[in-house]
C-alpha atoms as a PDB file:
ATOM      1  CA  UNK A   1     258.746 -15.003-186.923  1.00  0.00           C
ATOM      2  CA  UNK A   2     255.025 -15.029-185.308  1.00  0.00           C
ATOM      3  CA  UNK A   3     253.167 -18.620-186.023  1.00  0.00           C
ATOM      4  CA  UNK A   4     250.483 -17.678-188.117  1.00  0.00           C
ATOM      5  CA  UNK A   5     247.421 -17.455-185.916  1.00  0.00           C
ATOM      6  CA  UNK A   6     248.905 -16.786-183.209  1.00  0.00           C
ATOM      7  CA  UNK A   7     248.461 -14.110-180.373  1.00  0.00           C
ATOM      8  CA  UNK A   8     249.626 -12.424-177.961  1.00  0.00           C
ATOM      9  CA  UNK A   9     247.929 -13.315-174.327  1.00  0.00           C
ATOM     10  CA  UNK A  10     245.270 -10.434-173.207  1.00  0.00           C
ATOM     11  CA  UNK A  11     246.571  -8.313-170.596  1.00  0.00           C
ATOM     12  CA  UNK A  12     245.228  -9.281-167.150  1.00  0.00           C
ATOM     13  CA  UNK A  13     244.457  -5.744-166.414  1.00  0.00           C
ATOM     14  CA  UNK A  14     243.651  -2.727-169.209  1.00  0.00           C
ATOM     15  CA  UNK A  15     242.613   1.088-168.459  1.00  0.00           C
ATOM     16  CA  UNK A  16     241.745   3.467-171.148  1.00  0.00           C
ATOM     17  CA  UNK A  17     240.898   6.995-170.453  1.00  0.00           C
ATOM     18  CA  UNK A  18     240.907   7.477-166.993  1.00  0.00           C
ATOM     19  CA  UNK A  19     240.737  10.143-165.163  1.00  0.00           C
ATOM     20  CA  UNK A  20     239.584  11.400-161.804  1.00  0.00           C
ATOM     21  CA  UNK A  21     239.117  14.816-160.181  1.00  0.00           C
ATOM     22  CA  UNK A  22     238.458  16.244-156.526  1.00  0.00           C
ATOM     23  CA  UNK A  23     236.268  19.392-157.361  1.00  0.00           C
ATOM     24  CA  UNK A  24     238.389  21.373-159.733  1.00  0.00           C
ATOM     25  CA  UNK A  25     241.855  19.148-159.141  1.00  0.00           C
ATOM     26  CA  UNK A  26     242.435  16.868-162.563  1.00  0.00           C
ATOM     27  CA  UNK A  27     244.747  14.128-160.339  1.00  0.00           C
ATOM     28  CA  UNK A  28     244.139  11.866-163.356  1.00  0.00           C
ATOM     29  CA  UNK A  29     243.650  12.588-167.127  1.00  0.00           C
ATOM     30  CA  UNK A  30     243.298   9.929-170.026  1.00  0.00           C
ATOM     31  CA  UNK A  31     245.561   7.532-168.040  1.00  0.00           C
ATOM     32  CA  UNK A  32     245.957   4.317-170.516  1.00  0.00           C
ATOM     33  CA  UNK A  33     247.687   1.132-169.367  1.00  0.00           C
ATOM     34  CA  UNK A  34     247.878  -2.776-169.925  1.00  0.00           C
ATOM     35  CA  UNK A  35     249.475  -4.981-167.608  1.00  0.00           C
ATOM     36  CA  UNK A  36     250.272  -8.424-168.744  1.00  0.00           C
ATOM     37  CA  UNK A  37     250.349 -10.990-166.355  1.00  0.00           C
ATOM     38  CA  UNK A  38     253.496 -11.739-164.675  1.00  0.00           C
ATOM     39  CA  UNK A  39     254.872  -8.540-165.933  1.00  0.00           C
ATOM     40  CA  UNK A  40     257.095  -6.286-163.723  1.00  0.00           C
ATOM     41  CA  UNK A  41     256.097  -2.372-164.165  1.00  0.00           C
ATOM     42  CA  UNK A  42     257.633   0.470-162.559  1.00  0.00           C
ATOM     43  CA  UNK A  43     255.956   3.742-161.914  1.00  0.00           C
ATOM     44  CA  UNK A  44     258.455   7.299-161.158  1.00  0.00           C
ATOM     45  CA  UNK A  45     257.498  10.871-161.122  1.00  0.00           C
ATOM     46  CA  UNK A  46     257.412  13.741-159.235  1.00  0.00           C
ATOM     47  CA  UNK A  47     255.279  14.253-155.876  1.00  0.00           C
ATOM     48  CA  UNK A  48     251.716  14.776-156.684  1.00  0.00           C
ATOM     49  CA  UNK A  49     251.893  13.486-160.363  1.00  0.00           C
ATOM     50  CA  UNK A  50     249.072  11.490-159.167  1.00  0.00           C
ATOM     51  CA  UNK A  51     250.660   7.693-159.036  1.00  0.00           C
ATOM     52  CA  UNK A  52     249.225   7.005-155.436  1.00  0.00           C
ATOM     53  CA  UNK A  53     245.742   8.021-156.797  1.00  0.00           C
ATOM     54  CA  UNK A  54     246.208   5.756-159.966  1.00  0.00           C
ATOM     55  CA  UNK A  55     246.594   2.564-157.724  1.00  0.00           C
ATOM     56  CA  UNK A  56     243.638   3.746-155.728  1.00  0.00           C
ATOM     57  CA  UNK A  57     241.458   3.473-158.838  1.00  0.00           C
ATOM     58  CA  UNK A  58     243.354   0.326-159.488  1.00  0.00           C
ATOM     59  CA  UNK A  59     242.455  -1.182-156.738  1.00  0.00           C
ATOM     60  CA  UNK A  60     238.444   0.135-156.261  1.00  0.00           C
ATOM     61  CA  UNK A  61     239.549   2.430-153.146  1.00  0.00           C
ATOM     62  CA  UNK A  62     236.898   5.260-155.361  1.00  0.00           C
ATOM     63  CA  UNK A  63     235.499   5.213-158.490  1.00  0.00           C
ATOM     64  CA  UNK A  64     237.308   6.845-161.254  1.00  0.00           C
ATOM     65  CA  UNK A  65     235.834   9.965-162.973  1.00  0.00           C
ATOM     66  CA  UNK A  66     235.792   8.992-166.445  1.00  0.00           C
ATOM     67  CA  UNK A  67     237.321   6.025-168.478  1.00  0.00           C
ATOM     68  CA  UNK A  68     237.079   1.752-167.931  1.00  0.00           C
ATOM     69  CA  UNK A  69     239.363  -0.745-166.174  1.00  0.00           C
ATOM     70  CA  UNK A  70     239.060  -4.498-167.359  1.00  0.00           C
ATOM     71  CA  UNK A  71     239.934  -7.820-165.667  1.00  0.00           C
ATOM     72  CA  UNK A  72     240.641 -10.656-167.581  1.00  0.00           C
ATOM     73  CA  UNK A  73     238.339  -8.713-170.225  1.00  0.00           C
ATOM     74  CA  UNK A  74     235.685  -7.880-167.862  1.00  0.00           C
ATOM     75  CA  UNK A  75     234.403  -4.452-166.331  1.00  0.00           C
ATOM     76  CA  UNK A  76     235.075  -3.667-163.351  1.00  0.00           C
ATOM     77  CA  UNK A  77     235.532   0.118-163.151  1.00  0.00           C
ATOM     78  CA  UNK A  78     234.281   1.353-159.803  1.00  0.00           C
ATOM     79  CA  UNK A  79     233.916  -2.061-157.955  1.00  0.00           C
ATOM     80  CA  UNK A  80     234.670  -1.725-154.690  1.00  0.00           C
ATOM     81  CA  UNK A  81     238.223  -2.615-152.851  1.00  0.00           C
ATOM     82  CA  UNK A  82     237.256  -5.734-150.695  1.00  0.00           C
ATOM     83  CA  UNK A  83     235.958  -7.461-154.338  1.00  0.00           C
ATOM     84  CA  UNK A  84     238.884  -6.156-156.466  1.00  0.00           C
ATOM     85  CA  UNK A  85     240.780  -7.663-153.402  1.00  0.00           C
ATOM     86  CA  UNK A  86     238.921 -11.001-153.879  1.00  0.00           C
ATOM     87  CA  UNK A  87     239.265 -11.448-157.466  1.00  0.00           C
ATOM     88  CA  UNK A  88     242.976 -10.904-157.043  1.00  0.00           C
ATOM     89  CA  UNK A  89     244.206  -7.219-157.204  1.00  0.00           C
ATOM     90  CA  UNK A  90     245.825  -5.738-154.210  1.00  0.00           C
ATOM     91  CA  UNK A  91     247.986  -2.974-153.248  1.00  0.00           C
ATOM     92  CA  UNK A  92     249.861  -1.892-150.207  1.00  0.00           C
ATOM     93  CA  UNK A  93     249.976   1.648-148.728  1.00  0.00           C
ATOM     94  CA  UNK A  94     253.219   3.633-148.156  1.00  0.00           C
ATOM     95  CA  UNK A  95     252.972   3.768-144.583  1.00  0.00           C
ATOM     96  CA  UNK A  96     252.236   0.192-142.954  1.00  0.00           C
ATOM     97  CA  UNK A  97     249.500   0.219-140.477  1.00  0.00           C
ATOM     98  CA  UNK A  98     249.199  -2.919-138.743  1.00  0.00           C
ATOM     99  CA  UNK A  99     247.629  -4.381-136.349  1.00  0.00           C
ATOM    100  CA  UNK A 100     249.603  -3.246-133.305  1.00  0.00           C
ATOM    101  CA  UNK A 101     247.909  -5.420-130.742  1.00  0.00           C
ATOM    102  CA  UNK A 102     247.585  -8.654-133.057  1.00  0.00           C
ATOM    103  CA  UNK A 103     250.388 -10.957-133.967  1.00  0.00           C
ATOM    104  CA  UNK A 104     252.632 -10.668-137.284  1.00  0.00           C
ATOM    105  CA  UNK A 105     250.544 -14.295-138.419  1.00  0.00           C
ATOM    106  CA  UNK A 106     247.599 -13.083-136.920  1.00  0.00           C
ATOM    107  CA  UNK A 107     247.808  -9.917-138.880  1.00  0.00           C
ATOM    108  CA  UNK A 108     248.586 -12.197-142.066  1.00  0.00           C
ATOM    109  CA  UNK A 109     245.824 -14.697-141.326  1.00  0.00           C
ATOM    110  CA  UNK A 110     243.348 -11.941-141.434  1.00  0.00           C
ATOM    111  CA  UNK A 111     244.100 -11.035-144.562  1.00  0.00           C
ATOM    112  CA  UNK A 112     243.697 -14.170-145.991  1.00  0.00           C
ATOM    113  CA  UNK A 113     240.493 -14.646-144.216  1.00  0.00           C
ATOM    114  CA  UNK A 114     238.854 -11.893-145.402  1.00  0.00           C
ATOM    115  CA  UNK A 115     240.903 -10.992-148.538  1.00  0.00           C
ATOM    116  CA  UNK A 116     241.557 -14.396-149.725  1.00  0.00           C
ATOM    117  CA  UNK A 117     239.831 -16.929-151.747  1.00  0.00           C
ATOM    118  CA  UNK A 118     236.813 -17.942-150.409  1.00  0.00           C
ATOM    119  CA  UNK A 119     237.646 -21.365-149.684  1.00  0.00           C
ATOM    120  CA  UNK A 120     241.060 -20.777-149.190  1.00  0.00           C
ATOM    121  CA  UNK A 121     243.146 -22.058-146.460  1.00  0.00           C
ATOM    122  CA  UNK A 122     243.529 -19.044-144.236  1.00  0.00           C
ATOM    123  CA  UNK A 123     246.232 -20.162-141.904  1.00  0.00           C
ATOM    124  CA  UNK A 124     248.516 -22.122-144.969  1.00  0.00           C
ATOM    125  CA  UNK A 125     247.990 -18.763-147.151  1.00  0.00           C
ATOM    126  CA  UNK A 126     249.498 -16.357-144.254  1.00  0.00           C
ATOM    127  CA  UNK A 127     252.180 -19.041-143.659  1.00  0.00           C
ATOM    128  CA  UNK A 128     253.330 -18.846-147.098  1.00  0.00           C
ATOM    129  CA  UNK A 129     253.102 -15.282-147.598  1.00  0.00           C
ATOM    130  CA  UNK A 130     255.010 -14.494-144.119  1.00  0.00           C
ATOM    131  CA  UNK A 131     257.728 -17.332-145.605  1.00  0.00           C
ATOM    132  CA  UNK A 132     258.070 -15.609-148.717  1.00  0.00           C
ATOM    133  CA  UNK A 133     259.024 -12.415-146.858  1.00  0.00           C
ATOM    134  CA  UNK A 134     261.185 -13.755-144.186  1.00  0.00           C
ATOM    135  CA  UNK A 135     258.766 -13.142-141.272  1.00  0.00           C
ATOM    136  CA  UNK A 136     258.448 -16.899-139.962  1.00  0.00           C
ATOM    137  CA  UNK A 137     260.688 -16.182-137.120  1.00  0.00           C
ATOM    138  CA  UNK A 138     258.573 -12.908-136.172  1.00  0.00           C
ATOM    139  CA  UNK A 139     255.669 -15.037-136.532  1.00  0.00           C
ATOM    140  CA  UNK A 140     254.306 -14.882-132.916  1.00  0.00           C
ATOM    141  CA  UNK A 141     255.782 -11.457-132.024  1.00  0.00           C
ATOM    142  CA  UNK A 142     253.019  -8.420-131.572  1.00  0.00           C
ATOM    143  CA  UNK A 143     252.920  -6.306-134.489  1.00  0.00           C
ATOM    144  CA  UNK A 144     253.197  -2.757-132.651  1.00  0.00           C
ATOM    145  CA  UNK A 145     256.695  -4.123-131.700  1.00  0.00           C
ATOM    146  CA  UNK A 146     258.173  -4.111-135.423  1.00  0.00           C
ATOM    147  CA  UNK A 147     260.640  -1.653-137.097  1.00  0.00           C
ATOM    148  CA  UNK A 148     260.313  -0.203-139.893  1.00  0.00           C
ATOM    149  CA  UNK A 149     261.432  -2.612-142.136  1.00  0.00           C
ATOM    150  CA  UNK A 150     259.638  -5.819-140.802  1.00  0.00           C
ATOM    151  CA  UNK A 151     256.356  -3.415-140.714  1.00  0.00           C
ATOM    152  CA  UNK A 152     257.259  -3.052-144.612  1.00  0.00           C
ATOM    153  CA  UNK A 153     257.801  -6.674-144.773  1.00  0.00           C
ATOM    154  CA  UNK A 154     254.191  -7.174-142.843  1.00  0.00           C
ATOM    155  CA  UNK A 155     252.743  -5.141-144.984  1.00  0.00           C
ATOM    156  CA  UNK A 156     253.598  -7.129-148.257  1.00  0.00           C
ATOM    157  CA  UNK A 157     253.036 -10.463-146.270  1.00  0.00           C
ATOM    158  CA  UNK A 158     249.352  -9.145-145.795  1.00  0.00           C
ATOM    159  CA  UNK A 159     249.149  -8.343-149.357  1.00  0.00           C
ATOM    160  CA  UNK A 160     250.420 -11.491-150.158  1.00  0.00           C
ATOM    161  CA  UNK A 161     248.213 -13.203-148.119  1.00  0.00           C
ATOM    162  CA  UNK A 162     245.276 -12.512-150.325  1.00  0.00           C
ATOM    163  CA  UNK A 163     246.841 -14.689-153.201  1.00  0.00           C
ATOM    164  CA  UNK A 164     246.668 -12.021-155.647  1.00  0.00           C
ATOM    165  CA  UNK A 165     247.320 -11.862-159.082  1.00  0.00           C
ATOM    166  CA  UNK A 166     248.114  -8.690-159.396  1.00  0.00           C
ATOM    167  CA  UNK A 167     249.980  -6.656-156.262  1.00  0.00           C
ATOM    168  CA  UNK A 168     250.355  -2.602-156.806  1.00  0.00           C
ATOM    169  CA  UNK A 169     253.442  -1.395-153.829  1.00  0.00           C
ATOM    170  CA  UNK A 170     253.145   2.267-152.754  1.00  0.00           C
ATOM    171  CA  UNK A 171     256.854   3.422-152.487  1.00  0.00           C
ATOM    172  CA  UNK A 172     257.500   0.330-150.176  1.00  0.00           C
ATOM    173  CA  UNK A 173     261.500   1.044-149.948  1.00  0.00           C
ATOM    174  CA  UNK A 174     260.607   4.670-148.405  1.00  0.00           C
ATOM    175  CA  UNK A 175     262.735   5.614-145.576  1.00  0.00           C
ATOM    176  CA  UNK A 176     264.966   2.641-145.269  1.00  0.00           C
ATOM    177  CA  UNK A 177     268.452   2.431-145.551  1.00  0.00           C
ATOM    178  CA  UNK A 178     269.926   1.035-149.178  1.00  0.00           C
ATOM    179  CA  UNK A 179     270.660  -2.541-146.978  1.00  0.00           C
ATOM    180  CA  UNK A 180     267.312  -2.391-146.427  1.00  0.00           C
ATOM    181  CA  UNK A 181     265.590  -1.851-149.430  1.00  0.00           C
ATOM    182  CA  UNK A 182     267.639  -4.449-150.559  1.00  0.00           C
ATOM    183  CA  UNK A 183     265.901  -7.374-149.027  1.00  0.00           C
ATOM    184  CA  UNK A 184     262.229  -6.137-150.245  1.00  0.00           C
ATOM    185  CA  UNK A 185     263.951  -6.187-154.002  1.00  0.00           C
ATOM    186  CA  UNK A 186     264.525  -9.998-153.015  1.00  0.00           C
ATOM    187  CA  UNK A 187     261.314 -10.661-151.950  1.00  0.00           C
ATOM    188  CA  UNK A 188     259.547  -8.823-154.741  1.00  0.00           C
ATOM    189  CA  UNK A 189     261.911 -10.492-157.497  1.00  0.00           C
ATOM    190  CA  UNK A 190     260.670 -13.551-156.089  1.00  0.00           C
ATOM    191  CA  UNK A 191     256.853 -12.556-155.808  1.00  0.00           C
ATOM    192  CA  UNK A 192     257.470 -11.629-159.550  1.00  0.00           C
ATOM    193  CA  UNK A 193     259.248 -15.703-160.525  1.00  0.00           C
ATOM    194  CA  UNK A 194     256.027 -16.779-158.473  1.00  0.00           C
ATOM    195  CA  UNK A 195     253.949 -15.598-161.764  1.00  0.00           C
ATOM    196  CA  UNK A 196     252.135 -13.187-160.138  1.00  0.00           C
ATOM    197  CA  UNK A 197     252.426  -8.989-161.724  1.00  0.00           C
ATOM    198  CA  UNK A 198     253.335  -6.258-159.895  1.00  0.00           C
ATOM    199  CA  UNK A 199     253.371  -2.738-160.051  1.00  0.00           C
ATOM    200  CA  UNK A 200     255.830  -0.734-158.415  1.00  0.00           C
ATOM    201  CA  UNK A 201     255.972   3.078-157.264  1.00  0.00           C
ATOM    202  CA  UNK A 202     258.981   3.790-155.697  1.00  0.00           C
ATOM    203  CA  UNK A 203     260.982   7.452-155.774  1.00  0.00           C
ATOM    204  CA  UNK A 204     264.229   5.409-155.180  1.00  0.00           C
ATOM    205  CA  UNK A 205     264.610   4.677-158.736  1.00  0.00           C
ATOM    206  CA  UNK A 206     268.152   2.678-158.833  1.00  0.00           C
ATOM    207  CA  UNK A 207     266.082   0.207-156.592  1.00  0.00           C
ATOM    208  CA  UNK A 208     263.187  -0.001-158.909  1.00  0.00           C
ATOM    209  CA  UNK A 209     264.942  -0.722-161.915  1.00  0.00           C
ATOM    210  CA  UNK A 210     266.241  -3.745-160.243  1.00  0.00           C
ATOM    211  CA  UNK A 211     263.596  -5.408-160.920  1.00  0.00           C
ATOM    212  CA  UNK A 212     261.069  -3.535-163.182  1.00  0.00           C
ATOM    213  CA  UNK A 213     260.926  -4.451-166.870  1.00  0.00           C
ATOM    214  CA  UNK A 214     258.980  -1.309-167.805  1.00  0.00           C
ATOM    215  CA  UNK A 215     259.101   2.254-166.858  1.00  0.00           C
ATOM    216  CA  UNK A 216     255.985   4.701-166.794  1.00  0.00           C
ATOM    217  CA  UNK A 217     256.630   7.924-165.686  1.00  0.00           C
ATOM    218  CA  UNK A 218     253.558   9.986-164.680  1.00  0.00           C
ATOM    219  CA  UNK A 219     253.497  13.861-164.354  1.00  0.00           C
ATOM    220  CA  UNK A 220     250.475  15.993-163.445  1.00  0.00           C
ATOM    221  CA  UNK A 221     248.168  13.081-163.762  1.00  0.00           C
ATOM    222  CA  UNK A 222     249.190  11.691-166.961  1.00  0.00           C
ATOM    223  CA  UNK A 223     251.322   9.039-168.427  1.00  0.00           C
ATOM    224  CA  UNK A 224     254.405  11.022-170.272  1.00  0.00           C
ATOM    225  CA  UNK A 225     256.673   7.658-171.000  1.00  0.00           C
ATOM    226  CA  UNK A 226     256.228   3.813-171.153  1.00  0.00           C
ATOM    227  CA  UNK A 227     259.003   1.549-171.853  1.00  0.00           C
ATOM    228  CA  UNK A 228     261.829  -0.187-171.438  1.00  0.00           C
ATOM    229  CA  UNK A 229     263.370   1.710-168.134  1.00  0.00           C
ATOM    230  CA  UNK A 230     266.714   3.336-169.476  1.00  0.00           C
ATOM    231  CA  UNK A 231     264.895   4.696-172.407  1.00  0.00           C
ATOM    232  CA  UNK A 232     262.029   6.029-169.939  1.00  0.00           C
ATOM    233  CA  UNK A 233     265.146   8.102-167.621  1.00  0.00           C
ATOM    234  CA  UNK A 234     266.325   9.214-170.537  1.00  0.00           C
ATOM    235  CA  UNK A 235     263.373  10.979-172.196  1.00  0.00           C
ATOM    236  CA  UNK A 236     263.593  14.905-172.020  1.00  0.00           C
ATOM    237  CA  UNK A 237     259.862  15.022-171.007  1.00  0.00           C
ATOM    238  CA  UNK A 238     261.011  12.764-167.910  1.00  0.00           C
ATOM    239  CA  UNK A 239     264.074  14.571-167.031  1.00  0.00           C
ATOM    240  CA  UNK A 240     262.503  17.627-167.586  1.00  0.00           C
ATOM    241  CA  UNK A 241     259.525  16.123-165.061  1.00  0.00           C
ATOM    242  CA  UNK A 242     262.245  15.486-162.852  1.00  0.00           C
ATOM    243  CA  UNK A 243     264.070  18.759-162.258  1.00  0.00           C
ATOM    244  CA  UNK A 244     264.440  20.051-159.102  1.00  0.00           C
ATOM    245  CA  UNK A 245     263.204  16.175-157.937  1.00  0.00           C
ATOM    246  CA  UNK A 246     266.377  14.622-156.971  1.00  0.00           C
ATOM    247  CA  UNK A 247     266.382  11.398-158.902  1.00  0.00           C
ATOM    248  CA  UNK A 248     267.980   9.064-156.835  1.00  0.00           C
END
């Protein structure tokens, strides 16, 4: 029974209405979401339901078309990427694009520098990001020289880096091996105990339910389900969504 009084905390981050188009291509439509903070959220559907585009909004890479995003309660609908980075919401990008000719810390220490609090401590917050994702002994090595995997790894270290509050991942277990993508759900299940709320896409689903404690499945640019995960997989509007997809 609720204390009287009481609430519920405000989510960290809220969109209502959003939607974006390229000329006459609707990638989002009346997209409405709250994210509480801490929370674990998974994102499925098909290629080119438009999840990629929803954590560009997210994240101030363009302005949306119509609707609001709120921060702690506060506008910030079309700010730009480097300040949405700043005041703690960052995503990383399917394919990892590092530095090749800097160093895995150097790579992370750059991040921090210009990502990171402002008076943050640039070379302790890329040390504790690259520890978090088991990188310390790849530290000094050049970043061009990675596989796949520890460019995944760099990728979410540079993220991390930032000290964000909020991290989006773009399909981060793509094209490794189920080993693998094991060791990022480690790392993000302990990004997650570290307080900090994430957003997942990821097309390897069994993976993402490891760790997600809410499903949103998106199709054509809208949100068709939002819930607890094994309710989400079994809608009809998801499966249906899903045909011809492979669910993994």
């Amino acid at each position: 029974m609720t204390t009287e009084g009481a609430q519920s905390a405000p989510p960290i981050l809220s969109v209502s209405g959003l939607g974006k188009s390229f000329g006459a291509v609707h990638a989002l439509s009346e997209v409405s979401f709250d994210l509480s903070a801490g929370e674990a959220v998974g994102i499925v559907g098909p290629n080119g339901a438009g999840k990629s585009t929803f954590l560009a909004a997210l994240t101030g890479a363009f302005a949306p078309s119509t609707g609001t995003i709120l921060l702690d309660g506060a506008d910030v609908t079309g700010t730009p990427a480097e300040i949405m980075c700043r005041r703690g919401v960052v995503r990383t990008h399917q394919i990892p694009r590092p530095f090749g000719g800097l160093t895995v810390f150097e790579n992370a220490r750059l991040a921090a520098s210009f990502g990171g609090p402002e008076n943050g401590d640039a070379d302790a917050l890329a040390y504790d990001a690259l520890k978090l994702c088991r990188m310390l002994p790849l530290a000094n090595t050049q970043a061009d020289r990675l596989g796949l995997l520890d460019r995944k790894r760099l990728e979410m270290a540079r993220a991390l880096a930032t000290s964000p509050r909020v991290i989006l991942l773009d399909e981060v277990g793509g094209g490794l091996t189920d080993a693998e993508a094991e060791v990022l759900v480690e790392i993000i299940r302990e990004i997650r105990a570290s307080g900090c709320a994430i957003v997942w896409i990821e097309h390897i689903v069994h993976v993402l339910l490891q760790v997600s404690e809410r499903l949103i499945c998106m199709d054509m640019g809208r949100i068709i389900a939002d819930g607890d995960p094994q309710a989400v997989m079994r809608d009809p509007a998801v499966m249906e969504a899903y045909l011809g997809q492979g669910v993994t």
